[in-house]
C-alpha atoms as a PDB file:
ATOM      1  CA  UNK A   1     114.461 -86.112   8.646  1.00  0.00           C
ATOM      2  CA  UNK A   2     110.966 -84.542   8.570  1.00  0.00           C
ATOM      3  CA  UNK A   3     109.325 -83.190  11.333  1.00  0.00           C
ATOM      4  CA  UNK A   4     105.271 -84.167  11.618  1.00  0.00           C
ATOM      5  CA  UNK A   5     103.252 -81.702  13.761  1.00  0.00           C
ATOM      6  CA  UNK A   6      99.483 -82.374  14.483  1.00  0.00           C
ATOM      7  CA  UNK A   7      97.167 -80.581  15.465  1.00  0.00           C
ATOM      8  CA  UNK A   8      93.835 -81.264  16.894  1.00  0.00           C
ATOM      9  CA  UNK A   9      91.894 -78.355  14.579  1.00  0.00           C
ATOM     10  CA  UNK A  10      88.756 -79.085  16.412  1.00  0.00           C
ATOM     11  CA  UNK A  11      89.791 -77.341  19.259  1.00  0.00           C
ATOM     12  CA  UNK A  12      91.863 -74.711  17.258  1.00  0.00           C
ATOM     13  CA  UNK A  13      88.295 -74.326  15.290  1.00  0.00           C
ATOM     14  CA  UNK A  14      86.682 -74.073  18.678  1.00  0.00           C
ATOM     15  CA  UNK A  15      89.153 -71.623  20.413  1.00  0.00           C
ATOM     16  CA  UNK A  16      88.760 -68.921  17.109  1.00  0.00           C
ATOM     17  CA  UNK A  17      85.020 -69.603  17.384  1.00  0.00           C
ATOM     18  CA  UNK A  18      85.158 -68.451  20.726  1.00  0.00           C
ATOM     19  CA  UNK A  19      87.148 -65.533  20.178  1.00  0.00           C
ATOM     20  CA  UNK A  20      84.544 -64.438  17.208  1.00  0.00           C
ATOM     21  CA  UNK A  21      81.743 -64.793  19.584  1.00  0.00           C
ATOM     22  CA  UNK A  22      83.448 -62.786  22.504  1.00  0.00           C
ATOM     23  CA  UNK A  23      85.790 -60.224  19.863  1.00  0.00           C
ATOM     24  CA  UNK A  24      84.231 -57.089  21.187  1.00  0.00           C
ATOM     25  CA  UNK A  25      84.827 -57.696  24.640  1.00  0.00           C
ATOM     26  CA  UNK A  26      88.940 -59.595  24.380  1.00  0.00           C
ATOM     27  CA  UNK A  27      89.767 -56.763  21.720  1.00  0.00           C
ATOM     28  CA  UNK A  28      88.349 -54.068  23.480  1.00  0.00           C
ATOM     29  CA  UNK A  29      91.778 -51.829  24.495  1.00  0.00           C
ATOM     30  CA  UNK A  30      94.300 -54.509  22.799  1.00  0.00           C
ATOM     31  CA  UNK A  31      93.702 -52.949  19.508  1.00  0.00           C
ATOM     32  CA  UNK A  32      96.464 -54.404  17.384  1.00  0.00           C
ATOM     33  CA  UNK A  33      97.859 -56.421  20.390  1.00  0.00           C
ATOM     34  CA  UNK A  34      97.905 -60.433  20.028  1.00  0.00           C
ATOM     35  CA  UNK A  35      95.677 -62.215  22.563  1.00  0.00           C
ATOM     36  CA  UNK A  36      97.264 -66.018  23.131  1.00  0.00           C
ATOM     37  CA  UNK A  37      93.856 -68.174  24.172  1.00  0.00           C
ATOM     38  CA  UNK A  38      93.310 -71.133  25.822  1.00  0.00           C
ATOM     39  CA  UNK A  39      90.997 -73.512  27.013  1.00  0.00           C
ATOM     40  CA  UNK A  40      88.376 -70.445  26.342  1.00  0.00           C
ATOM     41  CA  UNK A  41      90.210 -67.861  28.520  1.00  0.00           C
ATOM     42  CA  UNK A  42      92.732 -64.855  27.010  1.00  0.00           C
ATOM     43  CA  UNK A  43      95.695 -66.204  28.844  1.00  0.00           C
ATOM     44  CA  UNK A  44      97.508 -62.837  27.994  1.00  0.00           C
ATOM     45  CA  UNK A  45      97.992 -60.153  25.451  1.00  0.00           C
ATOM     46  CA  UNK A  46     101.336 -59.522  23.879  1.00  0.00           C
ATOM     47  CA  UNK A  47     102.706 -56.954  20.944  1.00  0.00           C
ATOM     48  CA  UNK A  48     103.685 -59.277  18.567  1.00  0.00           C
ATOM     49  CA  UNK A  49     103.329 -63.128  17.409  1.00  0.00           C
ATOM     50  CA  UNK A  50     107.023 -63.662  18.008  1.00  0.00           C
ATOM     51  CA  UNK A  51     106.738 -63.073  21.675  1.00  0.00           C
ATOM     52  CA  UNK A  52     103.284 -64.598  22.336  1.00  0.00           C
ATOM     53  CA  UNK A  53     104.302 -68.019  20.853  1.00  0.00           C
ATOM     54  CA  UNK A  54     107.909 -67.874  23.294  1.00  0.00           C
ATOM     55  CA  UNK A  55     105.597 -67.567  26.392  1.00  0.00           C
ATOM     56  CA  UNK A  56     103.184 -70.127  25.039  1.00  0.00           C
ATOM     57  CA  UNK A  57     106.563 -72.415  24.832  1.00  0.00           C
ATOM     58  CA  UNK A  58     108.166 -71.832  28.023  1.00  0.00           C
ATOM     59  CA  UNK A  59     104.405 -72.459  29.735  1.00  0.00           C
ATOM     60  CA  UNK A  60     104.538 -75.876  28.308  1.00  0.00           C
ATOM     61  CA  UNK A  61     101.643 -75.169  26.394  1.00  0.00           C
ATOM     62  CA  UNK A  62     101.273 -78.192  23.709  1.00  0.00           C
ATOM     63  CA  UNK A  63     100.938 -76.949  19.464  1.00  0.00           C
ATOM     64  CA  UNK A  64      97.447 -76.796  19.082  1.00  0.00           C
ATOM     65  CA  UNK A  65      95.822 -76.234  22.257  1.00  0.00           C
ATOM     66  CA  UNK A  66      96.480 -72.604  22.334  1.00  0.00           C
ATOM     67  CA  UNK A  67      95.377 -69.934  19.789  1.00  0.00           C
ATOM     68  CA  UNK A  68      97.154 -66.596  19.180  1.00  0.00           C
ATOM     69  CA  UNK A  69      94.815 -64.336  17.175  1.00  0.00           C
ATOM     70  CA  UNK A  70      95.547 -60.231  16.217  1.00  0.00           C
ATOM     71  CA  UNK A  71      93.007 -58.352  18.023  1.00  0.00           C
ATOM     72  CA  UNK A  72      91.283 -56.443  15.334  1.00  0.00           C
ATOM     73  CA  UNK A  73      87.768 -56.064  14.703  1.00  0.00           C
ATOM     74  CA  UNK A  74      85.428 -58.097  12.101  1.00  0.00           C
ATOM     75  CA  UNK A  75      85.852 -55.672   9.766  1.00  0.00           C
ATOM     76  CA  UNK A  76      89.295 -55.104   9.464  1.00  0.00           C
ATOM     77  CA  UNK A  77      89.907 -59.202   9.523  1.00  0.00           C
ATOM     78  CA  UNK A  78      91.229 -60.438   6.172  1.00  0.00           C
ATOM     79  CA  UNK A  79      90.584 -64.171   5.399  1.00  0.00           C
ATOM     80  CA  UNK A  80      93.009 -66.466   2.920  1.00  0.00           C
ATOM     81  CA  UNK A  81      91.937 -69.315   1.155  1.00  0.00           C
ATOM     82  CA  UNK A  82      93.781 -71.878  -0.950  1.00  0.00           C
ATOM     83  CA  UNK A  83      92.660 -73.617  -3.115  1.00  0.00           C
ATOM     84  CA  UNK A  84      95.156 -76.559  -4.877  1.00  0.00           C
ATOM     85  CA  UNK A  85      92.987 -77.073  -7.751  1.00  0.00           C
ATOM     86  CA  UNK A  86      94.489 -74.409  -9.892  1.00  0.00           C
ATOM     87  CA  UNK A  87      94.886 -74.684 -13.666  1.00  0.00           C
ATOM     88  CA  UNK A  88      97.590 -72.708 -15.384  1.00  0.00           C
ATOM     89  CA  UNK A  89      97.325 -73.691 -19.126  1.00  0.00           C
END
């Protein structure tokens, strides 16, 4: 049995946007903390992932229409990107 998740990524898009436009001001103090966002407000800031993602759960907080993001500053972000159109040979 497979389990489907989806996600509306407009609002996940929208949520990080926000958080890029207001970093200074959510990380300020929460260095290296993890801020869990919603609806455009920090709902709280916790040590780790792990923890943030339990409270998100027991708030009945739906996949997708919350956000947890590492407070750290622009310059110390690291972005990933895959790409599936890789050619060994």
């Amino acid at each position: 049995m497979n389990i489907v998740f989806i996600y509306d990524m407009a609002n996940l898009d929208a949520l990080y946007k926000w958080f890029d436009e207001n970093r200074d001001t959510i990380i300020k103090g929460h260095e290296k903390d993890h801020a869990l966002l919603k609806d455009e407000t920090v709902v709280s800031y916790f040590h780790d992932e792990g923890t943030a993602l339990e409270y998100a759960q027991k708030s009945g907080f739906a996949m997708g229409d919350f956000l947890i993001q590492e407070c750290i500053s622009k310059d110390d972000e690291c972005m990933y990107y895959y790409n599936e159109a890789v050619n060994f040979g």
